[in-house]
N, C-alpha and C. Protein backbone atom coordinates (compact mmCIF):
# COMPACT_ATOMS: atom_id res chain seq x y z
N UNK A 1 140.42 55.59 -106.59
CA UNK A 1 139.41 56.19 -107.44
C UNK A 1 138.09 55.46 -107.20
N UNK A 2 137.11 56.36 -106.61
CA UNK A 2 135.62 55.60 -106.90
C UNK A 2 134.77 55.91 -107.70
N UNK A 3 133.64 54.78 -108.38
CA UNK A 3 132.69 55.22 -109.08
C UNK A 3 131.22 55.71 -108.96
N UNK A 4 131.09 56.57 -109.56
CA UNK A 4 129.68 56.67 -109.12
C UNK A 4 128.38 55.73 -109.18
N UNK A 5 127.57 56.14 -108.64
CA UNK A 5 126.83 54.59 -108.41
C UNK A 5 125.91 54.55 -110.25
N UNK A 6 126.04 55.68 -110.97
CA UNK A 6 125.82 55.32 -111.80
C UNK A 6 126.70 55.08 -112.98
N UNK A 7 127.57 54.86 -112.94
CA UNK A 7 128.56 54.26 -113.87
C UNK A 7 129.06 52.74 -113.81
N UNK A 8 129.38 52.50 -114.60
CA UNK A 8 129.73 50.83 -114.64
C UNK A 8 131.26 50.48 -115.61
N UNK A 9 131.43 49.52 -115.40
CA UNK A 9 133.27 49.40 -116.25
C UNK A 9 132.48 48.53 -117.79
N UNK A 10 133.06 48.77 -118.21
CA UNK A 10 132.72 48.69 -119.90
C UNK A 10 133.85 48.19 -121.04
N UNK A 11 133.83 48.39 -122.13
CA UNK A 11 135.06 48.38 -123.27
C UNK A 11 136.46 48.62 -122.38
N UNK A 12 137.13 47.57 -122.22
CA UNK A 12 138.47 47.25 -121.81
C UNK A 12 138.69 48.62 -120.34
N UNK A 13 138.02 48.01 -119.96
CA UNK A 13 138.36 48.82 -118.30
C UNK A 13 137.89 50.22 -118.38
N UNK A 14 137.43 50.55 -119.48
CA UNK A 14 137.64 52.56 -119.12
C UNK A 14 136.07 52.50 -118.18
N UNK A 15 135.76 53.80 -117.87
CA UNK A 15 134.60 54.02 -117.10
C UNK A 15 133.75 54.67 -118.22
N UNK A 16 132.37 54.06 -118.46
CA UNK A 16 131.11 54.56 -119.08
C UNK A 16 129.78 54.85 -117.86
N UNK A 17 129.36 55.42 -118.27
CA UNK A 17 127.80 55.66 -117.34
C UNK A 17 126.83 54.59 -117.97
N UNK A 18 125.72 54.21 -117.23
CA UNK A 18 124.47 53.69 -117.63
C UNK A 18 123.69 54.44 -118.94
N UNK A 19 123.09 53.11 -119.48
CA UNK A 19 122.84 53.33 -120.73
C UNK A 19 121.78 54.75 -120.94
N UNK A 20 121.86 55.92 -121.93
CA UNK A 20 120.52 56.72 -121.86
C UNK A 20 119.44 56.29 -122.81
N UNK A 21 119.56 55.37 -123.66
CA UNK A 21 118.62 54.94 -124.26
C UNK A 21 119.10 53.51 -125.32
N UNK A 22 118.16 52.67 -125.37
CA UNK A 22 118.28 51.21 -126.11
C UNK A 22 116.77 50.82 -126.63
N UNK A 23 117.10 50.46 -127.83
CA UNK A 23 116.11 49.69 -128.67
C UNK A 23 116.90 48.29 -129.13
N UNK A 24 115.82 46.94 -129.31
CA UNK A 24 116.49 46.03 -129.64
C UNK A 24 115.31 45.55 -130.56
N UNK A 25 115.80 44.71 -131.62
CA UNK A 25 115.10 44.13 -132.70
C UNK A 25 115.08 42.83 -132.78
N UNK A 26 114.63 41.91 -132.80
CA UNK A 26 114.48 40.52 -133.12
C UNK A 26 114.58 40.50 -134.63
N UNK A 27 115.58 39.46 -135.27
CA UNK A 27 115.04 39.44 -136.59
C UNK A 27 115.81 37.71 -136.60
N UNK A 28 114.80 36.84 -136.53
CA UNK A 28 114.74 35.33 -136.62
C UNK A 28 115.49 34.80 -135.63
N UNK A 29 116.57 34.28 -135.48
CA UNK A 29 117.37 34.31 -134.51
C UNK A 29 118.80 34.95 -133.87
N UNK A 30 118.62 35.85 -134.01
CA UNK A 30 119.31 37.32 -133.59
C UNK A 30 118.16 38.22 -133.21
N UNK A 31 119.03 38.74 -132.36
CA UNK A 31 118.78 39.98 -131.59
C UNK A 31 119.00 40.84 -131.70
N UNK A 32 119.19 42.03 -132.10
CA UNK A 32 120.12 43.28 -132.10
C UNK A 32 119.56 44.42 -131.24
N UNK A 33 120.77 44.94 -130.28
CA UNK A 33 120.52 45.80 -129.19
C UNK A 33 120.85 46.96 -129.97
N UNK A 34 120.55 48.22 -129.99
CA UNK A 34 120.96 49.68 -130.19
C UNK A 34 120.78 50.48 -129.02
N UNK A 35 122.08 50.72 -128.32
CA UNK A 35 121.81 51.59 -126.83
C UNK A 35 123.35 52.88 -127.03
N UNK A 36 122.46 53.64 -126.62
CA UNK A 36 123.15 54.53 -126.53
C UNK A 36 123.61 54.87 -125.04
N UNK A 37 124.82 55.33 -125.00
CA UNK A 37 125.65 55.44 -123.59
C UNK A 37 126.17 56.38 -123.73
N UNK A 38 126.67 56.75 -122.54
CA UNK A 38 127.66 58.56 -122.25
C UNK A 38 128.61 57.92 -121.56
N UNK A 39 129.52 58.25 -122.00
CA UNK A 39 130.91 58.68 -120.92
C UNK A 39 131.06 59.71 -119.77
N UNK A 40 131.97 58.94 -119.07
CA UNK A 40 131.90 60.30 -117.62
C UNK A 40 132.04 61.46 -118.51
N UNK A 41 132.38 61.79 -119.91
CA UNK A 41 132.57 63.66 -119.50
C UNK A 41 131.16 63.67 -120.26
N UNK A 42 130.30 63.15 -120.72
CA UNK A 42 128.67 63.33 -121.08
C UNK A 42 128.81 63.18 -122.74
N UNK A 43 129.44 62.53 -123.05
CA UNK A 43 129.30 62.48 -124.54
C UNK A 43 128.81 61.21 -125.29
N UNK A 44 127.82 61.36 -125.90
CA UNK A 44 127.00 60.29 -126.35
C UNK A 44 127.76 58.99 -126.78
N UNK A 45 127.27 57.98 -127.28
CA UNK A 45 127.85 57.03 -128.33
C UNK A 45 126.86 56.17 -128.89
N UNK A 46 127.39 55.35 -129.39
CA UNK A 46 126.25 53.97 -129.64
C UNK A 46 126.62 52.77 -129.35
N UNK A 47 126.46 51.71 -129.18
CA UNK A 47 126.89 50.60 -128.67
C UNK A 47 125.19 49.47 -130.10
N UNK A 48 126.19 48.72 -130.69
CA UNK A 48 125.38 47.76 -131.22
C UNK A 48 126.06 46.28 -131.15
N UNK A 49 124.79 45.67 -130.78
CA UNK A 49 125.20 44.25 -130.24
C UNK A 49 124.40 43.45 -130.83
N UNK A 50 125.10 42.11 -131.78
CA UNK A 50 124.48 41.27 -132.52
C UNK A 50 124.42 40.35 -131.09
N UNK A 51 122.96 39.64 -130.70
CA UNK A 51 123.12 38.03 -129.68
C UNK A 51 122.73 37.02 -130.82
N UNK A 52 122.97 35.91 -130.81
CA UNK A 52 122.72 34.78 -131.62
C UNK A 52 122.24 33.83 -130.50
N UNK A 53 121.28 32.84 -130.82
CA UNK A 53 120.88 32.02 -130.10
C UNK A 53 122.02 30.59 -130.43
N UNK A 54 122.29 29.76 -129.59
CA UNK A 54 123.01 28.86 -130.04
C UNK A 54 123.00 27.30 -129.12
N UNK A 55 122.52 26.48 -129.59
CA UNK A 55 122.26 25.34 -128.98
C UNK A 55 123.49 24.68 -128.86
N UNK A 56 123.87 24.05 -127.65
CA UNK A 56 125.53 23.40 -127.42
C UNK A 56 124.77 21.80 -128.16
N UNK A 57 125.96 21.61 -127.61
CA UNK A 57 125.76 19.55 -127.94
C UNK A 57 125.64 19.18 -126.94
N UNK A 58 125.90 19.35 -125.69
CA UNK A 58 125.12 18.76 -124.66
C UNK A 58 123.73 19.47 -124.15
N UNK A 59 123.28 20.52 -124.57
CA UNK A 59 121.60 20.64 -124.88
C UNK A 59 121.76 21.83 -123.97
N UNK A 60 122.87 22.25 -123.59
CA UNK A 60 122.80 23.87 -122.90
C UNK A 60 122.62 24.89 -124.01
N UNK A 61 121.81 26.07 -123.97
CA UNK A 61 121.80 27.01 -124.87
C UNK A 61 122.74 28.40 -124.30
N UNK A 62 123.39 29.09 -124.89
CA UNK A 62 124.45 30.08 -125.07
C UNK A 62 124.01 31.08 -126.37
N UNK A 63 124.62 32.13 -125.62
CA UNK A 63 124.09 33.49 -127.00
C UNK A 63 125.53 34.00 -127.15
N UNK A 64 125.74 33.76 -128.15
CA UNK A 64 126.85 34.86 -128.78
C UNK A 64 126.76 36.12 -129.20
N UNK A 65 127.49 36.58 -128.97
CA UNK A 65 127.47 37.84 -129.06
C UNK A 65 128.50 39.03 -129.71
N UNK A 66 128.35 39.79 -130.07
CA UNK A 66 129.22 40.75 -131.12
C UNK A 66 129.21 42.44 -130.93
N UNK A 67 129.70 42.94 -130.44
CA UNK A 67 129.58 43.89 -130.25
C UNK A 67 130.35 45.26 -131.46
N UNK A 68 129.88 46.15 -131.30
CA UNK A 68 130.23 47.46 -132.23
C UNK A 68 130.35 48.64 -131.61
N UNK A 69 130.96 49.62 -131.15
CA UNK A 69 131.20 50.91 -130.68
C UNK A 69 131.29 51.88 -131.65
N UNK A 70 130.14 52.85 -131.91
CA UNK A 70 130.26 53.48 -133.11
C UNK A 70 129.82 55.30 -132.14
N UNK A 71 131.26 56.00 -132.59
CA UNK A 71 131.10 57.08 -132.04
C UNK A 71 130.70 58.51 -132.99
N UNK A 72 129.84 59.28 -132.17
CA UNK A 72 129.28 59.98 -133.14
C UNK A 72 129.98 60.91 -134.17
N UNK A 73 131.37 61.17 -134.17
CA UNK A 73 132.29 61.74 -135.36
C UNK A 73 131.86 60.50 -136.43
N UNK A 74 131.61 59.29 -136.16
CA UNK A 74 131.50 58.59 -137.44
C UNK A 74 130.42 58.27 -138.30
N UNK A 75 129.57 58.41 -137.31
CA UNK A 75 127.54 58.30 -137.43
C UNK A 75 127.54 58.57 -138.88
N UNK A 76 128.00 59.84 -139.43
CA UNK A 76 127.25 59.81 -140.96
C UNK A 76 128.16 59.23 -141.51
N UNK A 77 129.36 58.51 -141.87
CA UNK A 77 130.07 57.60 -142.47
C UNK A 77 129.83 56.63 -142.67
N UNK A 78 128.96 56.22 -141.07
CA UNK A 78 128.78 54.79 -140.94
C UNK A 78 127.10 54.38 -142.12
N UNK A 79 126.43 56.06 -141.94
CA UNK A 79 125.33 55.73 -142.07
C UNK A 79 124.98 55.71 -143.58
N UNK A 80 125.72 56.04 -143.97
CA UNK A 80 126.08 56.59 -146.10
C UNK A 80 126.70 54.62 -146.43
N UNK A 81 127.36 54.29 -145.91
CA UNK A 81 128.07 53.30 -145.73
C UNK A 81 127.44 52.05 -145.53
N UNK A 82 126.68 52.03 -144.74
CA UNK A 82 125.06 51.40 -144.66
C UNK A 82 124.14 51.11 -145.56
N UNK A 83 123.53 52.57 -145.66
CA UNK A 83 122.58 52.61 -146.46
C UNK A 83 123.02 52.26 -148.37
N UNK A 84 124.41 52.30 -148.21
CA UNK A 84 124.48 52.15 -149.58
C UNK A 84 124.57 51.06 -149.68
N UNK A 85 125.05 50.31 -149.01
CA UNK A 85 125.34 48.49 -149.41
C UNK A 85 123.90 47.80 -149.24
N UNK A 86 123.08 48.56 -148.38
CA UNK A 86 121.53 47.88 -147.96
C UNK A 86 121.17 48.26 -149.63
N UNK A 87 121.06 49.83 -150.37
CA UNK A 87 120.40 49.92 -151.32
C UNK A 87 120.93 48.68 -152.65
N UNK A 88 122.43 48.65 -152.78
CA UNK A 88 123.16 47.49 -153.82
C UNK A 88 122.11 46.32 -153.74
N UNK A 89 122.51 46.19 -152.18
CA UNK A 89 121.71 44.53 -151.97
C UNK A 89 119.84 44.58 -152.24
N UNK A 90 119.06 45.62 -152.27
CA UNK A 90 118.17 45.57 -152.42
C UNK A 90 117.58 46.04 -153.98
N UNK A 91 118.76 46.41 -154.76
CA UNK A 91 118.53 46.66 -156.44
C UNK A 91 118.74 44.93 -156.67
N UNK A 92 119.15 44.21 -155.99
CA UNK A 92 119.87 43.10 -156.47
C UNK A 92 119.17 41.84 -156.48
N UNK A 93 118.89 42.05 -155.58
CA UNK A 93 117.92 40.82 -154.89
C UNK A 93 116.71 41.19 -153.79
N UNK A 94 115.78 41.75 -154.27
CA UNK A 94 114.57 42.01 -153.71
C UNK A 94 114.10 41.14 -152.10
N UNK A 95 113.65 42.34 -151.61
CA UNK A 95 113.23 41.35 -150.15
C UNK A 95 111.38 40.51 -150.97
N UNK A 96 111.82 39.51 -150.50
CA UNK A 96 110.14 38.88 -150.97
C UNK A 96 109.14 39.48 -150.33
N UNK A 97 107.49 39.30 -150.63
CA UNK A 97 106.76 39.81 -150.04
C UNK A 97 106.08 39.02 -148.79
N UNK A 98 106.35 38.72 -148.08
CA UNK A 98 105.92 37.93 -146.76
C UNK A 98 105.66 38.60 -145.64
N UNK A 99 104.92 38.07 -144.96
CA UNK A 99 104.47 38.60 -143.33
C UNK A 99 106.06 38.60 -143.12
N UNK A 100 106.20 37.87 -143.18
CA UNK A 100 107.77 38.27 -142.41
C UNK A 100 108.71 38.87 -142.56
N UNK A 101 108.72 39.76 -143.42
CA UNK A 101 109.65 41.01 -144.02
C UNK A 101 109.13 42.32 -143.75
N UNK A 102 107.55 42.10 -143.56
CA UNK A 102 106.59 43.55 -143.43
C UNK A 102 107.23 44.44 -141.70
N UNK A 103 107.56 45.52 -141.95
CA UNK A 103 108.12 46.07 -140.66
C UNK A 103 106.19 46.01 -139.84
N UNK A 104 105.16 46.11 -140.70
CA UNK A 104 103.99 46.84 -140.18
C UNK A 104 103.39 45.80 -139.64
N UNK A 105 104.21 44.62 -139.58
CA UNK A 105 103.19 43.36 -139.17
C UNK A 105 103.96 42.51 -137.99
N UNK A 106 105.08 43.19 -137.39
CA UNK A 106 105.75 42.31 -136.91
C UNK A 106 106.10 43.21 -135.12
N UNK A 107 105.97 42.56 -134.37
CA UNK A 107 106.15 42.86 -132.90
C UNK A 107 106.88 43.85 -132.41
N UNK A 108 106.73 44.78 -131.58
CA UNK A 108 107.84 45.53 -131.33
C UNK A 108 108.23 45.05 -130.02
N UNK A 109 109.97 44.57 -129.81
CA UNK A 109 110.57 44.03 -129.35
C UNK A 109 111.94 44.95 -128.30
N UNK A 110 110.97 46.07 -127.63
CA UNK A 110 111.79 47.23 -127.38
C UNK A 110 112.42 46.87 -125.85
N UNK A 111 111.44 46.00 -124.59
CA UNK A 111 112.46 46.03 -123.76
C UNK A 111 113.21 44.71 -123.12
N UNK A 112 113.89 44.19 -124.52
CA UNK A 112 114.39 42.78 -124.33
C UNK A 112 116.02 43.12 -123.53
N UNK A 113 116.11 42.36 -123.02
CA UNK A 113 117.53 42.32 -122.13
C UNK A 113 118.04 41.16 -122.39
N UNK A 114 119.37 41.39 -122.14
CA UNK A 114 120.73 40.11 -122.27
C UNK A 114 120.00 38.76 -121.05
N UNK A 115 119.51 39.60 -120.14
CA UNK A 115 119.21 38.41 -119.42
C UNK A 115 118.03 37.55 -119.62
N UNK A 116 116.93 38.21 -120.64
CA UNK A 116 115.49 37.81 -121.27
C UNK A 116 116.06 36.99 -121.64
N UNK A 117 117.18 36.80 -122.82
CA UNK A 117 117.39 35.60 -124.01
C UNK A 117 117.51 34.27 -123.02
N UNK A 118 118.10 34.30 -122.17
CA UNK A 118 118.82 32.56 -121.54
C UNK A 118 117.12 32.45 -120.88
N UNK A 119 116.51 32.82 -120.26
CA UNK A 119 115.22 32.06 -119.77
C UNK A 119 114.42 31.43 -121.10
């Protein structure tokens, strides 16, 4: 079996295609990727990836990482599911008012890559 030159091996061996679209966010030290991918038969998904920055003890730095596969039968489950625990947590305990909470004041961080973080 060969692959096409645009596909790549992915989640436990199966075959996915190259990504059709990714946004990533910085928020302090995390990263979060949002990319969306197709499968060989063309069907969307999402792929979300927490990186963490992480300093060793002998002074090498390493990113951890976390991944999520969220397919679109689940999108509005996930997204009711979401939004409700964000709203709990935000009746609860208010985001403060700082430059650093303002979405309108802060960088857009759209074409960061796995390989940006280690330089």
């Amino acid at each position: 079996m060969s692959l096409d030159n645009n596909e790549n091996h992915d989640f436990e061996g199966s075959k996915f295609r190259e990504e059709v679209y990714s946004k990533s966010v910085r928020a302090g030290k995390r990263t979060y990727f949002f990319d969306v991918k197709s499968t060989r038969n063309d069907e969307l998904y999402l792929t979300i990836t927490e990186s963490k920055k992480r300093n060793g003890y002998d002074g090498n730095i390493s990113y951890e990482k976390h991944k999520i596969f969220l397919y679109k039968e689940d999108f509005e489950k996930f997204a009711k599911g979401l939004n409700a625990i964000v709203d709990y947590i935000n009746e609860r305990q208010p985001i403060a008012d700082s430059a650093e909470y303002r979405d309108e004041e802060l960088p857009e961080y759209s074409d960061i890559e796995f390989d940006d973080l280690s330089k």
